[in-house]
Protein backbone atom coordinates (compact mmCIF):
# COMPACT_ATOMS: atom_id res chain seq x y z
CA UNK A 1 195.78 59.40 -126.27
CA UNK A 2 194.93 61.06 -122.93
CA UNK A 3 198.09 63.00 -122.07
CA UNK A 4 197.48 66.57 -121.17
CA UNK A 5 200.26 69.21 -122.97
CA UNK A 6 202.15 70.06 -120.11
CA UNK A 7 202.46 65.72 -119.90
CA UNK A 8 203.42 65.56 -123.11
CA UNK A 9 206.11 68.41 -123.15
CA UNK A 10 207.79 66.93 -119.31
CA UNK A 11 207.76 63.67 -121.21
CA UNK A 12 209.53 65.13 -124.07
CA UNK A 13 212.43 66.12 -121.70
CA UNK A 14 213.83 68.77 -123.89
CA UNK A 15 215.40 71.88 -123.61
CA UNK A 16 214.05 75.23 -124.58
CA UNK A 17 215.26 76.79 -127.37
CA UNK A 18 215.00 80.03 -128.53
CA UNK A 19 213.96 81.24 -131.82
CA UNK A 20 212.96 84.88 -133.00
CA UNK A 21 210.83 82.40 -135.61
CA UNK A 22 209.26 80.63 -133.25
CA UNK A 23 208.43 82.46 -130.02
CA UNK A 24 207.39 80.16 -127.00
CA UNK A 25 204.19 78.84 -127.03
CA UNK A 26 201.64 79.51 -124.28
CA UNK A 27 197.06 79.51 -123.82
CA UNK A 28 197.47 82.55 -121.75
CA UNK A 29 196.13 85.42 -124.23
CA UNK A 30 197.92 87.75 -121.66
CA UNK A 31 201.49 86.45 -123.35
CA UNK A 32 200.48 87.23 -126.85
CA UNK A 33 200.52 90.64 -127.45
CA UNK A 34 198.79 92.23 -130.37
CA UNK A 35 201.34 92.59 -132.98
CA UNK A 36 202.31 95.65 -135.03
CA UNK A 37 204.12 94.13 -137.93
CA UNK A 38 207.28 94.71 -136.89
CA UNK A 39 207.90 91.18 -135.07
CA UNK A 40 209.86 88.92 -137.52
CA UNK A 41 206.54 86.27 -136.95
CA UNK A 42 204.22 88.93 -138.57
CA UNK A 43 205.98 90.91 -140.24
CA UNK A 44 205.27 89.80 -143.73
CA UNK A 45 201.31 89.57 -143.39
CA UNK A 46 199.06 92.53 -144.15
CA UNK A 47 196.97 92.85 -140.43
CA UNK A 48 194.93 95.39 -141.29
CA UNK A 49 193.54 93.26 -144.15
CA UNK A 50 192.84 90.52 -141.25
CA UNK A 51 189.38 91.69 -140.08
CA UNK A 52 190.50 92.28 -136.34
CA UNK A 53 191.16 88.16 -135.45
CA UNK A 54 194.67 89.15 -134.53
CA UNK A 55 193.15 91.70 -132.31
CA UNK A 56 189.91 91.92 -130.49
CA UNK A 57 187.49 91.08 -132.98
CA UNK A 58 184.52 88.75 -131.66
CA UNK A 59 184.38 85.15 -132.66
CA UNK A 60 180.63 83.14 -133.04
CA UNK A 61 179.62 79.80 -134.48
CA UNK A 62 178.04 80.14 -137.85
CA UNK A 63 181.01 81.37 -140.04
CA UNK A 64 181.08 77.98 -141.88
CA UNK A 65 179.21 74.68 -142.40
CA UNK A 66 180.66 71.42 -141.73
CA UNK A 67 179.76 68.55 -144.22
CA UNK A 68 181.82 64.99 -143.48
CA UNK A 69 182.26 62.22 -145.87
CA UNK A 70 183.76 59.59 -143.80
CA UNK A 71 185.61 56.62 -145.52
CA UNK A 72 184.83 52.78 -144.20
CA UNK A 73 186.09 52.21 -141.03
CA UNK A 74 186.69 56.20 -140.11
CA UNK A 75 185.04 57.44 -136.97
CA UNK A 76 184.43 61.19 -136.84
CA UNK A 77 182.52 63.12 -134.66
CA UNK A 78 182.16 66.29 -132.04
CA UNK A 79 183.79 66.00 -128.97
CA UNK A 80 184.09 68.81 -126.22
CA UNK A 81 186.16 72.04 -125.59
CA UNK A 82 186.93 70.70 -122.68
CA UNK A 83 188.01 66.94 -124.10
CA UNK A 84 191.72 65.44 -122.97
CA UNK A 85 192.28 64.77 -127.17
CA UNK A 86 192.52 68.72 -127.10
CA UNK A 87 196.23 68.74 -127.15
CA UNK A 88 197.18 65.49 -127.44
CA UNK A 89 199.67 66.52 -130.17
CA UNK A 90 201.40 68.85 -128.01
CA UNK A 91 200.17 72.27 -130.04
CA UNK A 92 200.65 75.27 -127.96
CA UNK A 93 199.77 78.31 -129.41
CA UNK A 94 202.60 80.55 -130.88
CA UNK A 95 200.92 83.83 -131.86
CA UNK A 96 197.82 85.65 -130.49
CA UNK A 97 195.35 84.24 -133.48
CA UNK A 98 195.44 80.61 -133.09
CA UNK A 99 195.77 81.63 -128.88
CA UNK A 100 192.23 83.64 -129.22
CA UNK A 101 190.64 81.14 -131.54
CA UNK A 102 192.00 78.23 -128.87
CA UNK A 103 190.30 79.95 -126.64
CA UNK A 104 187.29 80.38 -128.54
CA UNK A 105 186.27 77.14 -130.12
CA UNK A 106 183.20 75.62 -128.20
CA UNK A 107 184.27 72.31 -129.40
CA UNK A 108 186.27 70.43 -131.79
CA UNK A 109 185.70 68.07 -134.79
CA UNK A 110 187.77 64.72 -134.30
CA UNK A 111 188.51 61.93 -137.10
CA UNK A 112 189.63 59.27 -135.45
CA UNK A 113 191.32 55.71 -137.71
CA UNK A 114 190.87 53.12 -135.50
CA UNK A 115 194.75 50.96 -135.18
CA UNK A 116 195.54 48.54 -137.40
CA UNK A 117 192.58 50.45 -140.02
CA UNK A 118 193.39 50.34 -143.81
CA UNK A 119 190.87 52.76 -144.99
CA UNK A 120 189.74 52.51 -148.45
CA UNK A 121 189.47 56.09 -150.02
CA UNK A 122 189.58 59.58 -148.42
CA UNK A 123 187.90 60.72 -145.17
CA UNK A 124 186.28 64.66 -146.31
CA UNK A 125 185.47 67.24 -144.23
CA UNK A 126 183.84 69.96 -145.85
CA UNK A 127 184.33 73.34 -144.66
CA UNK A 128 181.60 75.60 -146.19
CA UNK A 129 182.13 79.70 -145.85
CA UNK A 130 178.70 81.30 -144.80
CA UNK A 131 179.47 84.88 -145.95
CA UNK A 132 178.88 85.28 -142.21
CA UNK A 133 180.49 89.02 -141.33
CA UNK A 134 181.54 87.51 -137.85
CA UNK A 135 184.77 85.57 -137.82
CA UNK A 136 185.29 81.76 -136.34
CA UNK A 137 187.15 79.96 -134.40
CA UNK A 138 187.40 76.19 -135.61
CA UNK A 139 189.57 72.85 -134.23
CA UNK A 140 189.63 69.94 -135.38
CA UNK A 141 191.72 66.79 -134.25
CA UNK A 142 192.91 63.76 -136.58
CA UNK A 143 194.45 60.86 -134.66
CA UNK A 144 195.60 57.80 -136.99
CA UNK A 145 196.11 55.00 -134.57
CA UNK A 146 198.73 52.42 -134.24
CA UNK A 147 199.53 50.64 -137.85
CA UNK A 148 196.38 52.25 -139.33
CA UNK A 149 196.48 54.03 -142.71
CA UNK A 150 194.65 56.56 -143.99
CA UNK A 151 193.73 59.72 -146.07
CA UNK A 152 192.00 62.64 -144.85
CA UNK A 153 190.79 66.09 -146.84
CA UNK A 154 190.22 69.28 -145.24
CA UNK A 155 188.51 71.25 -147.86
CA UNK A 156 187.80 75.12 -147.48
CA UNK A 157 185.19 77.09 -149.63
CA UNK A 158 182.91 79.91 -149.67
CA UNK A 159 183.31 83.48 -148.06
CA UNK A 160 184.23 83.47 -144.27
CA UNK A 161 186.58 84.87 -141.91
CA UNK A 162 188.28 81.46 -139.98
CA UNK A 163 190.94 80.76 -137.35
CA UNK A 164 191.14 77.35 -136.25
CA UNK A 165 194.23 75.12 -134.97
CA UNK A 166 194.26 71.33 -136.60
CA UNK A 167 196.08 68.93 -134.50
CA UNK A 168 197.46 65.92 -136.16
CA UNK A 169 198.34 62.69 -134.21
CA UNK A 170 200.62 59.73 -135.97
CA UNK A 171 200.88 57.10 -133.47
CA UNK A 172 204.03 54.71 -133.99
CA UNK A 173 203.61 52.40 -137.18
CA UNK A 174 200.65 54.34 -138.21
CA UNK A 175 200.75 56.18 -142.02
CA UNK A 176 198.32 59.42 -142.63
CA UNK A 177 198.02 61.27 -145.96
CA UNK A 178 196.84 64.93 -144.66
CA UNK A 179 195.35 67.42 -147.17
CA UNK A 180 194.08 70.38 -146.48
CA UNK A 181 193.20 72.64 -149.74
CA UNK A 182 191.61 76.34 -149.38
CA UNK A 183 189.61 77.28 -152.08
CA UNK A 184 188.42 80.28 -151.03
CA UNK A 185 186.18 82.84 -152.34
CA UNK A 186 188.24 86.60 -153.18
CA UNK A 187 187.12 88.39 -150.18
CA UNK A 188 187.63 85.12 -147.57
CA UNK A 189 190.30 85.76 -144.56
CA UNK A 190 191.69 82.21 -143.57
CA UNK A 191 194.86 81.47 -140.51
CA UNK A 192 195.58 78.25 -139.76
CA UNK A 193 197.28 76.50 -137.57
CA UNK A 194 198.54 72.98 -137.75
CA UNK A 195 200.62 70.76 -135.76
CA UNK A 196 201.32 67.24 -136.01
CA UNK A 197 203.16 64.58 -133.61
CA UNK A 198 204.90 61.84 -135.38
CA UNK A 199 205.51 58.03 -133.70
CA UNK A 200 208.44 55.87 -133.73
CA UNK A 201 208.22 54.47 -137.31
CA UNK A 202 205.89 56.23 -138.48
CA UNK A 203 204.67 58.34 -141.62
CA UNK A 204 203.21 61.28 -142.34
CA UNK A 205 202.52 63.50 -145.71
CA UNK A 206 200.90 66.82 -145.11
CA UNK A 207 199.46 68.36 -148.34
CA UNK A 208 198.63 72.32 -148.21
CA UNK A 209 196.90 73.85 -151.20
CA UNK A 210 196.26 77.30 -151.25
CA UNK A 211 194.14 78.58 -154.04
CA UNK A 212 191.59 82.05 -153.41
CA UNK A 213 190.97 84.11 -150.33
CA UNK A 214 191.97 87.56 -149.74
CA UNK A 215 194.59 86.45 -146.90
CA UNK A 216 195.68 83.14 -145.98
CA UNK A 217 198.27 82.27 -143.70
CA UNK A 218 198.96 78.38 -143.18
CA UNK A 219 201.14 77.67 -140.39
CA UNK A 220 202.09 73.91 -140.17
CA UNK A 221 204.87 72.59 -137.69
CA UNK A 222 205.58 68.88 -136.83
CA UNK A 223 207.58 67.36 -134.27
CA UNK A 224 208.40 63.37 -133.29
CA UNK A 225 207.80 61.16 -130.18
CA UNK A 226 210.32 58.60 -131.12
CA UNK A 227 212.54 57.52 -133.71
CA UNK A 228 212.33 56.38 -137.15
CA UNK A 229 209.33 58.48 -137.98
CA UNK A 230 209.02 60.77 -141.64
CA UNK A 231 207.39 63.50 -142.57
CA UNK A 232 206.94 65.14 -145.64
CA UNK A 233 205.17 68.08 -146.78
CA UNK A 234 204.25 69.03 -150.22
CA UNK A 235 202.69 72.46 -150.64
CA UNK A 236 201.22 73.99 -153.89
CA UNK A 237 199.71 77.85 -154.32
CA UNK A 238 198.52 80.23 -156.85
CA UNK A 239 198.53 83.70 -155.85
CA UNK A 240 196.21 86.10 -157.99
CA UNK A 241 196.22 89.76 -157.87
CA UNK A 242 195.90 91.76 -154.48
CA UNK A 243 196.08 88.04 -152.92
CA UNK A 244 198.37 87.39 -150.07
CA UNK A 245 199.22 83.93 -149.37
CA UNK A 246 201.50 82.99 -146.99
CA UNK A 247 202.86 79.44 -145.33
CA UNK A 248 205.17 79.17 -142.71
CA UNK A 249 206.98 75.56 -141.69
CA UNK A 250 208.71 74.55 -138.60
CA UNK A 251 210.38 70.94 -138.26
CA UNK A 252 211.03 70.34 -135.26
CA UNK A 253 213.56 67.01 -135.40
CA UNK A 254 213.35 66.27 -131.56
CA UNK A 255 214.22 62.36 -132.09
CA UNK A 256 217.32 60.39 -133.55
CA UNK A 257 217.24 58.54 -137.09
CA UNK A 258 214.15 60.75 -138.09
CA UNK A 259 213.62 62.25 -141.64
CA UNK A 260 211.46 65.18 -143.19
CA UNK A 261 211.15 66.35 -146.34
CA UNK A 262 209.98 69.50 -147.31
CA UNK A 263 208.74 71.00 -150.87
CA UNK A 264 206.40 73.63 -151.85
CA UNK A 265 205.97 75.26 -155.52
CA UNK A 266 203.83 78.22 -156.54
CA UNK A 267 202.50 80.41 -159.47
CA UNK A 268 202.29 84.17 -159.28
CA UNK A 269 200.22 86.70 -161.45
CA UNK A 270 198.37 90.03 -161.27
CA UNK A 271 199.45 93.68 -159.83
CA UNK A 272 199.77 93.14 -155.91
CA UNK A 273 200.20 89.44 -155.81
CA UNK A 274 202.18 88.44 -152.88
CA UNK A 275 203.40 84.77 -151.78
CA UNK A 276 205.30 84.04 -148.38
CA UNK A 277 207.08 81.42 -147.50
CA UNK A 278 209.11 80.73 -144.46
CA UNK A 279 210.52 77.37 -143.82
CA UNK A 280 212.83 76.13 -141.17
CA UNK A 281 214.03 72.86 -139.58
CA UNK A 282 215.76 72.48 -136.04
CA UNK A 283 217.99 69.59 -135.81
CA UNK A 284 218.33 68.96 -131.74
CA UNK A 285 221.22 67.62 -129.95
CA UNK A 286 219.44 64.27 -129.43
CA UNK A 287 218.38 64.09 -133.08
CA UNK A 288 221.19 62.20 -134.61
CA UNK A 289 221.36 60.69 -137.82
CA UNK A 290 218.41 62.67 -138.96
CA UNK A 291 218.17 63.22 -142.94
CA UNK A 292 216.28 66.72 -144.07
CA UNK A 293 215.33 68.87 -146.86
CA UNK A 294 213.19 71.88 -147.72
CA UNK A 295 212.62 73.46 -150.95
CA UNK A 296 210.51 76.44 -152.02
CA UNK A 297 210.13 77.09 -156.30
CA UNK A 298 207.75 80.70 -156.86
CA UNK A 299 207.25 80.88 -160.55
CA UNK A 300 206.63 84.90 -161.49
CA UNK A 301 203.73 84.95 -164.33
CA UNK A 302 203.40 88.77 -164.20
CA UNK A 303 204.79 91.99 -163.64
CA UNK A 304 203.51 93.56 -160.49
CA UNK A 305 204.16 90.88 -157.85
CA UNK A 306 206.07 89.87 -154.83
CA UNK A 307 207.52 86.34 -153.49
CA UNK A 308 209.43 86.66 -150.62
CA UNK A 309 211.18 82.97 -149.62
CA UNK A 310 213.34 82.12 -146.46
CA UNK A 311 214.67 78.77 -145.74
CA UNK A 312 215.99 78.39 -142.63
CA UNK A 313 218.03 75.30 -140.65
CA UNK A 314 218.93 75.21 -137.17
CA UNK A 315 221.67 72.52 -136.14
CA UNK A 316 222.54 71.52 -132.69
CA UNK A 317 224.48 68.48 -133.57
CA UNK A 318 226.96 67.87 -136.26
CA UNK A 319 225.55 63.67 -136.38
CA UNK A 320 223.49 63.92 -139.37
CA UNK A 321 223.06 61.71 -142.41
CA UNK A 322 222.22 65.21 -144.08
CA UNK A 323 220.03 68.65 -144.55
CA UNK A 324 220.32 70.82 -146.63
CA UNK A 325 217.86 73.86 -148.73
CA UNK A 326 217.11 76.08 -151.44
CA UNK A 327 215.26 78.54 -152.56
CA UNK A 328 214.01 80.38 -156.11
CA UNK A 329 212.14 82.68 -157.48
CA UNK A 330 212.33 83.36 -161.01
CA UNK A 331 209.95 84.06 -164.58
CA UNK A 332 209.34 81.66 -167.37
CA UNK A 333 212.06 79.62 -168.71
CA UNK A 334 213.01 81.62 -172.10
CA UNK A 335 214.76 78.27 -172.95
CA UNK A 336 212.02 76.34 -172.95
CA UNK A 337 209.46 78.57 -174.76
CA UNK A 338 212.01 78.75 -177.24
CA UNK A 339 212.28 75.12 -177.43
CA UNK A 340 208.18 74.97 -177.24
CA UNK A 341 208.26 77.81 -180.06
CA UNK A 342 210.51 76.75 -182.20
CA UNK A 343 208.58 73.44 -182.90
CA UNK A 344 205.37 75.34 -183.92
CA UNK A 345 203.57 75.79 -180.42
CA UNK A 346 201.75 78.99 -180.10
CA UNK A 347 203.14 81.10 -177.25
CA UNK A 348 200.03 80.49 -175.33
CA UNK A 349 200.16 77.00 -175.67
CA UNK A 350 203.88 77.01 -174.74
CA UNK A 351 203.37 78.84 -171.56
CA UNK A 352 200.75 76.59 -170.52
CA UNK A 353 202.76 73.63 -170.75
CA UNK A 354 205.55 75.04 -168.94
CA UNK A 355 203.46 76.10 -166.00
CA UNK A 356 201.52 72.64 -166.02
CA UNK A 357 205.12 71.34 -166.30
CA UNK A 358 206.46 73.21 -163.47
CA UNK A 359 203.77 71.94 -161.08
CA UNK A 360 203.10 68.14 -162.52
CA UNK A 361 205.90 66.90 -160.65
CA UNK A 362 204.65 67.73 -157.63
CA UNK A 363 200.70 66.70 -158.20
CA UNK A 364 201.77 63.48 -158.93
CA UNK A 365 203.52 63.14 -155.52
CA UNK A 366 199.62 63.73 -153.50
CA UNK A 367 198.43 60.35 -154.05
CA UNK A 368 195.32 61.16 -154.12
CA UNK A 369 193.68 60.91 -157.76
CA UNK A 370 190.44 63.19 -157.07
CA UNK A 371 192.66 66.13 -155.68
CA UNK A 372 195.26 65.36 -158.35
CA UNK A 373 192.05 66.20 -161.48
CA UNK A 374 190.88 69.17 -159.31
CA UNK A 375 194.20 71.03 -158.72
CA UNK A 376 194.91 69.98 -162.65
CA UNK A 377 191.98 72.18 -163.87
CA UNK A 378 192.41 74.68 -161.21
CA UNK A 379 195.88 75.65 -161.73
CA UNK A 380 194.08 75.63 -165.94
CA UNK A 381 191.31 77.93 -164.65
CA UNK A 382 194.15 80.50 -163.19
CA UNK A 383 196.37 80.51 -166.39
CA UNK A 384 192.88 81.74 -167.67
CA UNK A 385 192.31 84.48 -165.70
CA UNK A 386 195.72 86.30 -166.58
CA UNK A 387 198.14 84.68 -168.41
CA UNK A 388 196.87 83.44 -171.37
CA UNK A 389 194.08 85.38 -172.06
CA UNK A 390 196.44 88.43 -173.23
CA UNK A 391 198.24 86.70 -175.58
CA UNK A 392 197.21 85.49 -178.92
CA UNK A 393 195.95 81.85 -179.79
């Protein structure tokens, strides 16, 4: 609970290993250059649309308003810049952004599930947008302790310009359900950093939802500290017109007999709409017997926008139970409108369903009812805006 990074990495014992996808991690700003665009990490996002937070561009307190809903038995509360539980879960920062807004956080919010802790319900923390023109720098730091369970929301809204870097802690045994949705208002900028450490035999889903904002870049990596542990991310998005929404995934396998699982759907509409997604799993020498998959679906409403998709794998050792990925990007099924048409559903109708049908599957797989109603209507709400309203009843 109280190792320092540079503990946690000697303890690791691993090698280095390069990746032009991953570029060594350091807190000295000095090592993170500003980038131009044309580094491979940055070289799909729009930084001029990014307010200055991957340059110079002054960070203050006030950008958004916290509101926590803790469930029973859930401790949460503010703990210092300077705390130990500031990379406990070995995060180092990758890229100049989540480096300066390290840097720049006065503090950190920590939710903390006390071992052997069956919480009933979701923990919430509520992440209000002020409108505030200066940009923040927000951490936050969810530890589930040995054998505990639990489900936590991180829920963005409102107009703001945030970095902040989320560390996630699974201690062995332990199970965490991880959400964090971004709801943003249009003109909201919103990078993100998150990193989670996964114990022997134990489980974790992370859930990213990306919905509004001008630009949002989620970057989520995990790594293990023993064997037997799972992860398994689920990410859903809806990219409106001039929106650029972008997730990048690392998996870093760095025990044996570990698994991950990796899928992530979205929807597409408007002139300028742009979806990223970059996904890529190293398998290290020690790793053996690992099992892994990532998947990325982009479903093309419109004419006028972009998905670009890259799966990735890294293998260092040829003892795996399996990995494997794939990737598509593609319009509406004409088979099943026809289908849908042919048995006397409007085209509207017909489209809906599809769309609805596209993402149901992987809804259901949240587990967590409340977010599984909202993201229902929400992904209704977007049909709205383009889609359906331009074509008859």
């Amino acid at each position: 609970m109280t190792a320092t990074v540079d503990q946690v990495r000697d303890a690791l014992e691993l090698d280095k290993v390069e990746s032009h996808l991953h570029p060594e991690g350091s807190f000295d700003l000095a090592d993170h250059a500003v980038p131009t665009g044309r580094e491979e990490i940055w070289r799909f996002t729009p930084l001029k649309r990014l307010r200055g937070i991957h340059q110079d561009a002054p960070f203050a307190e006030g950008a958004v308003k916290l509101e926590v809903e803790p469930a029973e038995g859930v401790v949460v509360e503010t703990i210092a810049a300077d705390s130990p539980l500031r990379g406990s879960s070995g995060l180092v920062p990758t890229d100049r952004i989540s480096a300066r807004a390290w840097a720049a956080a006065t503090g950190a919010t920590l939710v903390r599930v006390p071992a052997e802790t069956v919480a009933p319900g979701a923990t919430v923390v509520r992440h209000h947008g002020t409108g505030s023109e200066t940009a923040g720098a927000g951490h936050a730091v969810i530890v589930a302790e040995k054998f505990s369970k639990a489900t936590v929301v991180l829920a963005f809204d409102g107009s703001a310009v945030v970095a902040d870097n989320i560390e996630i802690v699974v201690e062995d045994g332990a199970e965490l359900t991880l959400v964090s949705l971004q709801d943003w208002a249009d003109d909201a900028v919103h990078h993100s950093t998150q990193h989670a450490k996964v114990g022997r035999d134990a489980t974790l889903k992370h859930v990213a939802i990306s919905f509004g904002g001008d630009v949002v870049r989620h970057d989520a990596t995990a790594e293990y500290a023993g064997p037997g542990g799972s992860v398994e991310m689920l990410g859903l998005y809806f990219a409106d017109e001039g929106q650029h929404i972008e997730h990048r995934l690392f998996v870093d396998h760095t025990a044996p007999k570990t698994k991950s699982h990796v899928v992530y759907k979205g929807a597409l509409q408007g002139e300028g709409a742009h979806a990223v997604w970059i996904g890529n799993v190293l398998i290290r020498k020690v790793a053996e017997g690992i099992e892994t998959y990532e998947e990325n679906r982009n479903l093309v409403l419109t004419d006028g926008c972009q998905a670009d998709s890259v799966p990735n794998l890294e293998i260092e050792t040829g003892e795996i139970e399996g990995a494997g990925h794939a990737s598509a990007t593609g319009r509406f099924d004409d088979e099943q409108l026809f289908y849908l048409r042919s048995r006397g559903v409007s085209e509207s109708e017909a489209r809906r369903l599809v769309v609805h049908g596209f993402f149901f599957d992987l809804i259901r797989q949240i587990g967590v009812p409340e977010i599984e109603d909202k993201l229902t209507e929400t992904v209704e709400a977007e049909l709205a805006k383009n889609v359906l309203k331009a074509l008859p009843a």
